[in-house]
PDB file of N, CA and C in Angstrom:
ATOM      1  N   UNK A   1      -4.293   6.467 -20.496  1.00  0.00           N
ATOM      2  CA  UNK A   1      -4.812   5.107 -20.504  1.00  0.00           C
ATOM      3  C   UNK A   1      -3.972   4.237 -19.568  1.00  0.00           C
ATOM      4  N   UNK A   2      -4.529   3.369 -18.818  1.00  0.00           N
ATOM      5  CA  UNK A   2      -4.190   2.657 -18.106  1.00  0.00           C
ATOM      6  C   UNK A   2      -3.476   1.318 -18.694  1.00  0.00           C
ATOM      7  N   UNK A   3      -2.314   1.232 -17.859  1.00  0.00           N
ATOM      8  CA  UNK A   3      -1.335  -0.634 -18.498  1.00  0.00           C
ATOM      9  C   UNK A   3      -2.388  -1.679 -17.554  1.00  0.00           C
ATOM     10  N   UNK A   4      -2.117  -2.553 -18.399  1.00  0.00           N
ATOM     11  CA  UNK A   4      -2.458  -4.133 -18.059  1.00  0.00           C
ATOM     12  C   UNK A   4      -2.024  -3.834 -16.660  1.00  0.00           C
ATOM     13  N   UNK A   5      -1.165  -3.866 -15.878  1.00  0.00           N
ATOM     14  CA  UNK A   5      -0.578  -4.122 -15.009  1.00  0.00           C
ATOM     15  C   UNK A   5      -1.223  -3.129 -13.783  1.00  0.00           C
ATOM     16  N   UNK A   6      -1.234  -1.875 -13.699  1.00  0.00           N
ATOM     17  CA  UNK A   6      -2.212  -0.461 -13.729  1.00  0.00           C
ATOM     18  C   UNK A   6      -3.537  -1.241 -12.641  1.00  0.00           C
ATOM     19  N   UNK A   7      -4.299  -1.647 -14.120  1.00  0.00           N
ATOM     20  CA  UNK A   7      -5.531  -2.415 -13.629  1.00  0.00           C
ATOM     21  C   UNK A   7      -5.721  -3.275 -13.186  1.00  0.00           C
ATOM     22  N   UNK A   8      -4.410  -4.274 -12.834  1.00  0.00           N
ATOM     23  CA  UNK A   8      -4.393  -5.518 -12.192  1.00  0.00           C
ATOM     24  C   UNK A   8      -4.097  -5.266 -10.607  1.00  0.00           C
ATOM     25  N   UNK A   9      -3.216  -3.789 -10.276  1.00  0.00           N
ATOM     26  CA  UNK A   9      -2.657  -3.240  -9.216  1.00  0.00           C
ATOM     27  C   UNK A   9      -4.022  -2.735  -8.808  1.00  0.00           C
ATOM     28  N   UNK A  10      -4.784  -2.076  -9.354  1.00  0.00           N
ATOM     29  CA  UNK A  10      -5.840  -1.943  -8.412  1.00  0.00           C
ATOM     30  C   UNK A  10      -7.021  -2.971  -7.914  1.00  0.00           C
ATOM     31  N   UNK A  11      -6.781  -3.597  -9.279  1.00  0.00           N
ATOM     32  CA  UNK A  11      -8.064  -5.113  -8.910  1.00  0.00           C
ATOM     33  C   UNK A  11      -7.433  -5.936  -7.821  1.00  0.00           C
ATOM     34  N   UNK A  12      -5.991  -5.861  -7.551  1.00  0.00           N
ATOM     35  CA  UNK A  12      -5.706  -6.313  -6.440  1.00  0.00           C
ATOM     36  C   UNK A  12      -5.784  -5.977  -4.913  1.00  0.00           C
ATOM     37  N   UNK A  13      -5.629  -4.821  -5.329  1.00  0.00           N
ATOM     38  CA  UNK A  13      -5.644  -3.967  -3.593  1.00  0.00           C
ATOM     39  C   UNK A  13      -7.475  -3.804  -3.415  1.00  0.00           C
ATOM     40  N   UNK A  14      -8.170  -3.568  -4.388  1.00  0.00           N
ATOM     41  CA  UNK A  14      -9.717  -4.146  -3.904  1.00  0.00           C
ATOM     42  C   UNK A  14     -10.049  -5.118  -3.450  1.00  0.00           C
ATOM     43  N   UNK A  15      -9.363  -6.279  -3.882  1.00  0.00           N
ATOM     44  CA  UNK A  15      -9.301  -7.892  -3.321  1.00  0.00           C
ATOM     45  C   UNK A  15      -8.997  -7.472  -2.254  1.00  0.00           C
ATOM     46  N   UNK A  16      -7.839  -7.284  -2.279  1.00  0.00           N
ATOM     47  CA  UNK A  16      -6.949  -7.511  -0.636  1.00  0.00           C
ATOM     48  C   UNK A  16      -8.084  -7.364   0.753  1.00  0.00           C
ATOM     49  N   UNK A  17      -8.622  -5.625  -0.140  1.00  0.00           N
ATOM     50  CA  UNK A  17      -9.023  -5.002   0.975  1.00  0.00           C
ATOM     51  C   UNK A  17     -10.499  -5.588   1.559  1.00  0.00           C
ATOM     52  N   UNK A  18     -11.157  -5.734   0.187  1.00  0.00           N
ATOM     53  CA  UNK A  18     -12.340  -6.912   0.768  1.00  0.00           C
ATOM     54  C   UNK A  18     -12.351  -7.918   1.928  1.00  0.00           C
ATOM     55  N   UNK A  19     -11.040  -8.609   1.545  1.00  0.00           N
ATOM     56  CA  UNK A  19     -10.472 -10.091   2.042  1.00  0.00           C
ATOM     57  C   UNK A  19      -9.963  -9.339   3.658  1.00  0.00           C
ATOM     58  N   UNK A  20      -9.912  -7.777   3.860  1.00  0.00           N
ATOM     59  CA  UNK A  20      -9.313  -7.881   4.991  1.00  0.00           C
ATOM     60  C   UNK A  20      -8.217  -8.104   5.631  1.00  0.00           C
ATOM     61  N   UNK A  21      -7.422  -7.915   4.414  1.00  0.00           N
ATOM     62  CA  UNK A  21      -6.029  -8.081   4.172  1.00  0.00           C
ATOM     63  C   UNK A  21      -4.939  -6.346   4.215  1.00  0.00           C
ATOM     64  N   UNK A  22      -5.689  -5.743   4.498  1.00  0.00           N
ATOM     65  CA  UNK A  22      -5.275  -4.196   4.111  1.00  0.00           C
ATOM     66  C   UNK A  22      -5.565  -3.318   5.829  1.00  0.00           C
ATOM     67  N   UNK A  23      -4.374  -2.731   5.753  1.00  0.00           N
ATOM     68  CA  UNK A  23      -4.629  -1.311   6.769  1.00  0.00           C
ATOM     69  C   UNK A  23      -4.172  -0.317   6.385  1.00  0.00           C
ATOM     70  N   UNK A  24      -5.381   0.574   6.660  1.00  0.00           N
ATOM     71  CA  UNK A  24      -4.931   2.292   6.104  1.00  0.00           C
ATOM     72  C   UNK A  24      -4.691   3.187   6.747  1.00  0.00           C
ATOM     73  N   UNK A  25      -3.607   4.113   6.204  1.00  0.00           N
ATOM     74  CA  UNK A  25      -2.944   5.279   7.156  1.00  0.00           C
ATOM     75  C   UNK A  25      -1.776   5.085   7.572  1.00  0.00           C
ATOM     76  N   UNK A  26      -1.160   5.843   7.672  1.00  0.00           N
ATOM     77  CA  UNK A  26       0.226   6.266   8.381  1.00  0.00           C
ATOM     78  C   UNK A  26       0.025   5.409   9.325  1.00  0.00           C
ATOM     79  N   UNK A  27      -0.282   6.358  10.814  1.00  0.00           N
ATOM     80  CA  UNK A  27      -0.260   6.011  11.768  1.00  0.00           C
ATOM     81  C   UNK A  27      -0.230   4.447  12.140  1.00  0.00           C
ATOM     82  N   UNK A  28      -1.779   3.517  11.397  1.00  0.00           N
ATOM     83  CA  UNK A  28      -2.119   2.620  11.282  1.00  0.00           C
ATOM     84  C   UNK A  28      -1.316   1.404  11.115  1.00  0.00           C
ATOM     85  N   UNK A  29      -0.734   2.038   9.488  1.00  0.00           N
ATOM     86  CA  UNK A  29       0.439   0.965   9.527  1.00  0.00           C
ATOM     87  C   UNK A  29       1.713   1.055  10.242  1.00  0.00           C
ATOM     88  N   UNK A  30       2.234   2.066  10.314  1.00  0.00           N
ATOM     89  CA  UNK A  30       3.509   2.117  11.636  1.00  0.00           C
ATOM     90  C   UNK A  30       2.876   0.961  12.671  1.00  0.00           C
ATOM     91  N   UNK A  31       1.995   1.190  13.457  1.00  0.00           N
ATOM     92  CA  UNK A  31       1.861   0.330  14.422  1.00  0.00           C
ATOM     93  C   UNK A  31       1.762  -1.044  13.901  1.00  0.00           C
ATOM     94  N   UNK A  32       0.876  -1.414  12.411  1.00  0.00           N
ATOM     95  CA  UNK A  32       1.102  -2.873  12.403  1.00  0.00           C
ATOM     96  C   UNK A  32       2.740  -3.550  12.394  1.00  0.00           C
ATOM     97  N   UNK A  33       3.512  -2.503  11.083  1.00  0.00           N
ATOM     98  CA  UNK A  33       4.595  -2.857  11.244  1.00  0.00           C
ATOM     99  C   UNK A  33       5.667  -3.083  12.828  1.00  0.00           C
ATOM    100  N   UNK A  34       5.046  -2.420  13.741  1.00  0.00           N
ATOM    101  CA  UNK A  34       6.094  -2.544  15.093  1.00  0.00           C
ATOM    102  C   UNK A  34       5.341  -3.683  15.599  1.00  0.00           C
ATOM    103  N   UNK A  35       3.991  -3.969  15.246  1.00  0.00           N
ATOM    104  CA  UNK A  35       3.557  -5.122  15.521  1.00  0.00           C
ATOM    105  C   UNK A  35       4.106  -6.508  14.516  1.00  0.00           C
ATOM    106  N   UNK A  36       4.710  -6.595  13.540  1.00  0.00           N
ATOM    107  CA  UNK A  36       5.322  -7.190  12.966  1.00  0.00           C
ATOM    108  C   UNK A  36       4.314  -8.208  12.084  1.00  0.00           C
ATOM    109  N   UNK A  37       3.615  -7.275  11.579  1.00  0.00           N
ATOM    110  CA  UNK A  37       2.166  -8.117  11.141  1.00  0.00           C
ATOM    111  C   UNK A  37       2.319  -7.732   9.564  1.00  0.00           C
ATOM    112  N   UNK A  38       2.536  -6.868   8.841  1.00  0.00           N
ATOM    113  CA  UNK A  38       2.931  -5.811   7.365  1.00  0.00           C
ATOM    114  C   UNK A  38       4.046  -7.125   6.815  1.00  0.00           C
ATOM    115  N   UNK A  39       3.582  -7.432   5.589  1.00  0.00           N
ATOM    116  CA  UNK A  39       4.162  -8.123   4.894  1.00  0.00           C
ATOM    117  C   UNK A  39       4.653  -6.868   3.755  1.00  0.00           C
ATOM    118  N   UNK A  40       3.907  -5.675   3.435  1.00  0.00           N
ATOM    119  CA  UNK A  40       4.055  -4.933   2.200  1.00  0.00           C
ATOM    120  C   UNK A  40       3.428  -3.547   2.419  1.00  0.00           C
ATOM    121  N   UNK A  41       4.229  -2.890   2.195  1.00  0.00           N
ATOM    122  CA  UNK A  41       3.422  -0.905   2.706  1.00  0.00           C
ATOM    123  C   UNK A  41       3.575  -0.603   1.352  1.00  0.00           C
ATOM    124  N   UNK A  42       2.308  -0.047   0.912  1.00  0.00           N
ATOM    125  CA  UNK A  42       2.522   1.075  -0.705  1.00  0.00           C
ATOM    126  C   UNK A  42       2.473   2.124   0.087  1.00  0.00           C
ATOM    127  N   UNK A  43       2.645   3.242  -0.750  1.00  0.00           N
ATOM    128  CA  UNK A  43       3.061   4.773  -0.392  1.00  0.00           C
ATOM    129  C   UNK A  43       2.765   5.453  -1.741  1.00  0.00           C
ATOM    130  N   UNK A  44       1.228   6.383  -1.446  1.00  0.00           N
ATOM    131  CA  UNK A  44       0.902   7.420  -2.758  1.00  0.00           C
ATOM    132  C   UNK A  44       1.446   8.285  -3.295  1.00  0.00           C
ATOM    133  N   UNK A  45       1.983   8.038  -4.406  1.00  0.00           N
ATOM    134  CA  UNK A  45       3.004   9.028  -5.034  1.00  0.00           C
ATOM    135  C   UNK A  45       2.844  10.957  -4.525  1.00  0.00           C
ATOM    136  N   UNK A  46       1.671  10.739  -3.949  1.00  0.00           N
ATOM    137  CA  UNK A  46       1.605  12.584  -3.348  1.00  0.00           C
ATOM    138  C   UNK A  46       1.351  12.470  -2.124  1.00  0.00           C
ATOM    139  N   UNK A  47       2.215  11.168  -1.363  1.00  0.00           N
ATOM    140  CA  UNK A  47       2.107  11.851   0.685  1.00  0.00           C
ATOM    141  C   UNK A  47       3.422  12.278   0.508  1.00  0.00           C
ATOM    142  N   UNK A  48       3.244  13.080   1.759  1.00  0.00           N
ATOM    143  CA  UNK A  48       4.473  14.359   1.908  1.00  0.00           C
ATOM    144  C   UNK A  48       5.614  13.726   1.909  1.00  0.00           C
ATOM    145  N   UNK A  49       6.589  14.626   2.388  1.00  0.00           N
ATOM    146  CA  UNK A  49       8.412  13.517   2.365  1.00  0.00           C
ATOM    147  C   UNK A  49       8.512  12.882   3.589  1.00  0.00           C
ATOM    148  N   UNK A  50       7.915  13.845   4.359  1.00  0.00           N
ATOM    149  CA  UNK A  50       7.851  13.082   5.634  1.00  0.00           C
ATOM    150  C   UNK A  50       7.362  12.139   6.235  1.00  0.00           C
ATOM    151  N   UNK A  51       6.390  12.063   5.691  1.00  0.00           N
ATOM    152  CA  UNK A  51       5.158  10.705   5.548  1.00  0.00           C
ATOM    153  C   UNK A  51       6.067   9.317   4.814  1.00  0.00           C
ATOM    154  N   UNK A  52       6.646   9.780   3.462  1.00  0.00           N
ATOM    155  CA  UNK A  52       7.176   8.752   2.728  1.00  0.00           C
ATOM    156  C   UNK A  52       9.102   8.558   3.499  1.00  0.00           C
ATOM    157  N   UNK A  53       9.372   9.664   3.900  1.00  0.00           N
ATOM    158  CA  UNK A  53      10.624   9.367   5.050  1.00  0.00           C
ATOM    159  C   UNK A  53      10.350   8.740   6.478  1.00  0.00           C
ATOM    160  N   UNK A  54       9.474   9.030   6.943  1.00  0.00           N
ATOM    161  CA  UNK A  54       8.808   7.815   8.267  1.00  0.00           C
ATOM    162  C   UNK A  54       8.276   6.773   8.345  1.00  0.00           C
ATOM    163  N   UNK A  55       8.137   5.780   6.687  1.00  0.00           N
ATOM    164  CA  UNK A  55       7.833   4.953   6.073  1.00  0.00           C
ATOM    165  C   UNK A  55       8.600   4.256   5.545  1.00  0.00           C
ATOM    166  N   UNK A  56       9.563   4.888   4.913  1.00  0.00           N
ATOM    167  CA  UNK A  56      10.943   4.103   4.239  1.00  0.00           C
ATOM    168  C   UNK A  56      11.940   3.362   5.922  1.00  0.00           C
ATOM    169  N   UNK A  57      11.612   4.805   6.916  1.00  0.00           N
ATOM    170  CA  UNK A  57      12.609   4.156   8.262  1.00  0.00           C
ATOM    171  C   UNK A  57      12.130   2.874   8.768  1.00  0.00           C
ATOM    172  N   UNK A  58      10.690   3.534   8.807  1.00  0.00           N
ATOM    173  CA  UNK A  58       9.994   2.289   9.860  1.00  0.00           C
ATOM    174  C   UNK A  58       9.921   0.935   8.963  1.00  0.00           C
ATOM    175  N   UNK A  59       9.849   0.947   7.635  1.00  0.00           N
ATOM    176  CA  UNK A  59       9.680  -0.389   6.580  1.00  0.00           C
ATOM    177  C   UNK A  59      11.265  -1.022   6.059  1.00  0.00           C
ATOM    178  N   UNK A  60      12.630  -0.312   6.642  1.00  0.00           N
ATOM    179  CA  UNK A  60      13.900  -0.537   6.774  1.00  0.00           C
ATOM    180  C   UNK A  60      14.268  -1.535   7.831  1.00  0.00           C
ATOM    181  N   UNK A  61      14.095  -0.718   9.407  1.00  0.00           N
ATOM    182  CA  UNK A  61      14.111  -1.375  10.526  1.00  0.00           C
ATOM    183  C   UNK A  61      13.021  -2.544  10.543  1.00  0.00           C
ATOM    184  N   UNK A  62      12.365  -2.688  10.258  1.00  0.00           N
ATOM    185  CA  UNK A  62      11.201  -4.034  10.738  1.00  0.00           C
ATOM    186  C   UNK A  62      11.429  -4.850   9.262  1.00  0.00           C
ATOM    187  N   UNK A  63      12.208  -4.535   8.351  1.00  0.00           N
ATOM    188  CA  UNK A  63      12.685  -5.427   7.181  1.00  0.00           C
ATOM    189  C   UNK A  63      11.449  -5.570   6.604  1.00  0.00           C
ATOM    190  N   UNK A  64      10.706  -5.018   5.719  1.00  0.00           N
ATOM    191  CA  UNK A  64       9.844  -4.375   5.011  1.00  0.00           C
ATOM    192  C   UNK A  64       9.526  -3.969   3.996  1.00  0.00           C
ATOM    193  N   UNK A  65       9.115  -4.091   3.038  1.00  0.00           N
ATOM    194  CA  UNK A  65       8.984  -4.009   1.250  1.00  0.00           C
ATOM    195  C   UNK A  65       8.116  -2.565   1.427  1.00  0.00           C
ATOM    196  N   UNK A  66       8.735  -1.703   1.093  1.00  0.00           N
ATOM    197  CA  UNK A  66       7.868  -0.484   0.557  1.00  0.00           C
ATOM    198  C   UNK A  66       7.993  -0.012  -0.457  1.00  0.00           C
ATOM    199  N   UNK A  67       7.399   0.038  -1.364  1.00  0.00           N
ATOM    200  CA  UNK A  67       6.686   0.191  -2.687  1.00  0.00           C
ATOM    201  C   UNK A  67       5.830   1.625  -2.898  1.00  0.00           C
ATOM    202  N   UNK A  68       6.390   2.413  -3.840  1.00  0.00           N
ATOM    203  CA  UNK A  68       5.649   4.000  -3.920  1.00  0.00           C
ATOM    204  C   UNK A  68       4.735   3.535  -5.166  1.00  0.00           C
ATOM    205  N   UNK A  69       3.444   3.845  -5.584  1.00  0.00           N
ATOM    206  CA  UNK A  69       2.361   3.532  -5.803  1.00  0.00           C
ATOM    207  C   UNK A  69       2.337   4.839  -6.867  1.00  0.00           C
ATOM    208  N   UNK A  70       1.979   4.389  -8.373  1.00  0.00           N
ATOM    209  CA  UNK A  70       1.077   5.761  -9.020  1.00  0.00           C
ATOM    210  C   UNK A  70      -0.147   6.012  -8.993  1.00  0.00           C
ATOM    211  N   UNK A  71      -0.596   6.082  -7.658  1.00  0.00           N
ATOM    212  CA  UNK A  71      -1.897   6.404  -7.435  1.00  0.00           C
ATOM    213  C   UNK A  71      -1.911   7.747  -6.047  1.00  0.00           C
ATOM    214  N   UNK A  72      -2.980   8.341  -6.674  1.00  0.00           N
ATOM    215  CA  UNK A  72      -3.131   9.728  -5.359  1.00  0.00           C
ATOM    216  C   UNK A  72      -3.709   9.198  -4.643  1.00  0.00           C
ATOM    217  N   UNK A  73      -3.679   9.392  -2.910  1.00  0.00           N
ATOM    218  CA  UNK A  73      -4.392   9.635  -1.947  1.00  0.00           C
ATOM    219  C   UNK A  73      -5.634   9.592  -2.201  1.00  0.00           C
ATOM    220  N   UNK A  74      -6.677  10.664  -3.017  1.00  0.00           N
ATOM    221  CA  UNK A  74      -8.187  10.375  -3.194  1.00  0.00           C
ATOM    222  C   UNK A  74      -8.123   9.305  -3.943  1.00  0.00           C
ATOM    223  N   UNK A  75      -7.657   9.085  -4.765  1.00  0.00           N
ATOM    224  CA  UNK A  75      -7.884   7.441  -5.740  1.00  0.00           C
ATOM    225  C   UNK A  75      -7.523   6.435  -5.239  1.00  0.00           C
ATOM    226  N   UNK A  76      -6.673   6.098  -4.063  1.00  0.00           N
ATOM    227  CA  UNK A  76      -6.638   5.240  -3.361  1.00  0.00           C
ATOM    228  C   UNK A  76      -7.721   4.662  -2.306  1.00  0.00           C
ATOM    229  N   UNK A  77      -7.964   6.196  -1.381  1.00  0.00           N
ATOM    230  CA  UNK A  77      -9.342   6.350  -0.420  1.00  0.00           C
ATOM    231  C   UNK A  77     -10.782   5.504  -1.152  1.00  0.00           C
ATOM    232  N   UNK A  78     -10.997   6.102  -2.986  1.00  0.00           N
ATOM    233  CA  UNK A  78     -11.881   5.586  -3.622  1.00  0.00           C
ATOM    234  C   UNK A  78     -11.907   4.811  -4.131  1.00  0.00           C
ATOM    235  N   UNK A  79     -10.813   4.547  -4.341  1.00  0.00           N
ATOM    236  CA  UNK A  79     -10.762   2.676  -4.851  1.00  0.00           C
ATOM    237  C   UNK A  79     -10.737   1.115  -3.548  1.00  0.00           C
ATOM    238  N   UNK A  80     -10.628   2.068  -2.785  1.00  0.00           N
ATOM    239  CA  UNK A  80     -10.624   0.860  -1.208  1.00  0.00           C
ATOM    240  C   UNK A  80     -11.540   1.079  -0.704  1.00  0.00           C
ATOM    241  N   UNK A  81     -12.892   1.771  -1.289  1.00  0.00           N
ATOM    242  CA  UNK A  81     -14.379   2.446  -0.454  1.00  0.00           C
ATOM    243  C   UNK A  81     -14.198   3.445   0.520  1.00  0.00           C
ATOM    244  N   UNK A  82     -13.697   4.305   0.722  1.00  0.00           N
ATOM    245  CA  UNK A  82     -13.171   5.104   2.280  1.00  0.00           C
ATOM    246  C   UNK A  82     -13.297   6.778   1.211  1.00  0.00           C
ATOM    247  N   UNK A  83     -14.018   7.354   2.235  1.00  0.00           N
ATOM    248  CA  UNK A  83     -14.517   8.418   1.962  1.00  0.00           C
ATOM    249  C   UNK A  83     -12.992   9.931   2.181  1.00  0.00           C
ATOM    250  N   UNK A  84     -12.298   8.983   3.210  1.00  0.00           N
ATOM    251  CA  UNK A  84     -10.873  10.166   2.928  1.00  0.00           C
ATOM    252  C   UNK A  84      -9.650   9.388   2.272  1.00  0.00           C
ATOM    253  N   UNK A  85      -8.694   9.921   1.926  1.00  0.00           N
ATOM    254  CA  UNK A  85      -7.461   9.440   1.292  1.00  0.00           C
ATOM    255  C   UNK A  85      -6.320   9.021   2.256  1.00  0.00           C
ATOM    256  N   UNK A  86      -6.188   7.696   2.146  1.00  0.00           N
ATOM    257  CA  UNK A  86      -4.847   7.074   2.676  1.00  0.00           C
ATOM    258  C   UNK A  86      -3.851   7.338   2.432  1.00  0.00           C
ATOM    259  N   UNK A  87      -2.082   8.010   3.019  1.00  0.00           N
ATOM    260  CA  UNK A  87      -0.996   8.414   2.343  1.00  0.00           C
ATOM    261  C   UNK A  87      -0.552   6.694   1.823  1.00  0.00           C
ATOM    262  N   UNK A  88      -0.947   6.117   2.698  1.00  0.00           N
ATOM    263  CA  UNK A  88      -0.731   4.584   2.670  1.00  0.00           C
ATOM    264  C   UNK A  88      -0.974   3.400   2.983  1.00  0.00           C
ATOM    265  N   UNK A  89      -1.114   2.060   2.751  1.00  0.00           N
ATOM    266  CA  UNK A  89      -1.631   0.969   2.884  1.00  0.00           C
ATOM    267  C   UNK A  89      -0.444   0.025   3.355  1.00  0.00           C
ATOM    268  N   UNK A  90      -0.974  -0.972   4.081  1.00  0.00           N
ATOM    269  CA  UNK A  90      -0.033  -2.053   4.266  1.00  0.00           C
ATOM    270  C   UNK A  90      -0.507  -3.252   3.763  1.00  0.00           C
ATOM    271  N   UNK A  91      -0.082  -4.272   3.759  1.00  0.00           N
ATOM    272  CA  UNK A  91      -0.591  -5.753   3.354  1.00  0.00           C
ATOM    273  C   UNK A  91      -0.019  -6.715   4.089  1.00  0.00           C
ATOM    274  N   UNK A  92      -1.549  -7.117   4.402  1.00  0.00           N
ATOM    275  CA  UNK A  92      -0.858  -8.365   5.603  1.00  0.00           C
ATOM    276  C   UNK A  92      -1.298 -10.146   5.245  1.00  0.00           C
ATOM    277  N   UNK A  93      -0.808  -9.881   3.756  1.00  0.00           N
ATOM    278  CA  UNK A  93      -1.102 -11.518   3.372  1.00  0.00           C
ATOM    279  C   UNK A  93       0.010 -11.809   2.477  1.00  0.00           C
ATOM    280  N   UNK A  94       0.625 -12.669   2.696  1.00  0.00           N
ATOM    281  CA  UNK A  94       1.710 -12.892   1.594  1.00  0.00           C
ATOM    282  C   UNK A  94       1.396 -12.992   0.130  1.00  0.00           C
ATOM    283  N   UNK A  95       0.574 -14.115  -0.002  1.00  0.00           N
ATOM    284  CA  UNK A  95       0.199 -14.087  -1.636  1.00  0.00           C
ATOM    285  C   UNK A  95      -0.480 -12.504  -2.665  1.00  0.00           C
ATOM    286  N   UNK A  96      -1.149 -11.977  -1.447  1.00  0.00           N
ATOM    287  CA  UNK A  96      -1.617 -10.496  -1.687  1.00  0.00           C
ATOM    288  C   UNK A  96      -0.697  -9.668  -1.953  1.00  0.00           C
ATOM    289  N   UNK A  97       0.445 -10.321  -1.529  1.00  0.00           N
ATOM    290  CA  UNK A  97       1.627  -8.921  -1.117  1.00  0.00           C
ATOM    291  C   UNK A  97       2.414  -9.522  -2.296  1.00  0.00           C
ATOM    292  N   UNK A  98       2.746 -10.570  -2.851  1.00  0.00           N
ATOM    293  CA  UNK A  98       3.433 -10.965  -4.094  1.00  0.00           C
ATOM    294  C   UNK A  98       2.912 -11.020  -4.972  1.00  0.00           C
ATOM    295  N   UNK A  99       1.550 -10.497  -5.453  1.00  0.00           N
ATOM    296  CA  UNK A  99       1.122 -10.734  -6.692  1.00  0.00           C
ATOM    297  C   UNK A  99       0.422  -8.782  -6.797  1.00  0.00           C
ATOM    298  N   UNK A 100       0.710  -7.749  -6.123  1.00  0.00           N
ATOM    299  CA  UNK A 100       0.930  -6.616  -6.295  1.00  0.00           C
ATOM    300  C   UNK A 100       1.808  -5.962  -6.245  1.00  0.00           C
ATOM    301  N   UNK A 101       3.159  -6.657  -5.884  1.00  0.00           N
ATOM    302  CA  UNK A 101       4.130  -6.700  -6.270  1.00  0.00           C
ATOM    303  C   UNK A 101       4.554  -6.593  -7.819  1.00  0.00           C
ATOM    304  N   UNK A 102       4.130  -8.004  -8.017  1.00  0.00           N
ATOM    305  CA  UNK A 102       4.196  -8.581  -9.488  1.00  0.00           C
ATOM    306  C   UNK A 102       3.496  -7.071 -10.380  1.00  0.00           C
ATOM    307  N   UNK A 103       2.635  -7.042 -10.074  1.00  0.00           N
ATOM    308  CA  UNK A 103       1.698  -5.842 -10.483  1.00  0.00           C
ATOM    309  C   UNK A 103       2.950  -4.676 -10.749  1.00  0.00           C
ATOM    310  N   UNK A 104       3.000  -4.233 -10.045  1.00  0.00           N
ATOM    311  CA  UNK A 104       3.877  -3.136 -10.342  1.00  0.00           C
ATOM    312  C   UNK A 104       5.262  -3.286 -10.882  1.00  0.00           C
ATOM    313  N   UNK A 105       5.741  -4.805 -10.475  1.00  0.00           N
ATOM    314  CA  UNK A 105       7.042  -5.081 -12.029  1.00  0.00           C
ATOM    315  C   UNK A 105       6.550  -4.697 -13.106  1.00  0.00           C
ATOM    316  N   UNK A 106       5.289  -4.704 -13.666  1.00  0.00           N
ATOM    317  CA  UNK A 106       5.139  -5.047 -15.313  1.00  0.00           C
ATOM    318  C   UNK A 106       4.770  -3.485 -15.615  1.00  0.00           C
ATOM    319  N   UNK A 107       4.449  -2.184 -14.490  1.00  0.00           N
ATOM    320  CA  UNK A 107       4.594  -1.094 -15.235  1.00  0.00           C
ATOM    321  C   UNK A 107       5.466  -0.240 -15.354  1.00  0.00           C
TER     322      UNK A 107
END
């Protein structure tokens, strides 16, 4: 069963992503972050080490909140409408990025 908090973390990143506030993928977000646009990167508790070690560097150097997520890759892909699985998301709105934040304090 899912926490309060659980269901607020995903009702948020559906917002976000509606609002256009979200980019998916590795690759994707590396570049926003060197573009200096990533207020917040989650990371699915099952992308590889390397994925989540080229994520922790790149979200270190560009001073960067990265946040590991209890959600898989397909449940992420299906909860943001996208037919393949994201290792990861970025967030490029502040209030978006502090109130899924908040989200994941409370679980």
């Amino acid at each position: 069963m899912q926490t309060d908090g659980e269901v607020r973390l995903r009702g948020m990143l559906g917002f976000a992503m509606r609002a256009g506030k979200v980019t998916l993928g590795t690759e994707n977000v590396c570049k926003l972050l060197a573009g200096r646009k990533a207020v917040l990167v989650v990371c699915c508790r099952d992308a590889s080490e390397g994925t989540k070690k080229k994520l922790r560097t790149k979200c270190e150097f560009y001073n960067v909140e990265l946040r590991e997520i209890e959600i898989d890759t397909g449940e992420l892909g299906s909860l943001l409408g996208k037919t393949y699985g994201p290792a990861a998301a970025a967030i490029t709105d502040d209030r978006f990025a502090k109130e899924i934040v908040r989200c994941l304090a409370t679980n």
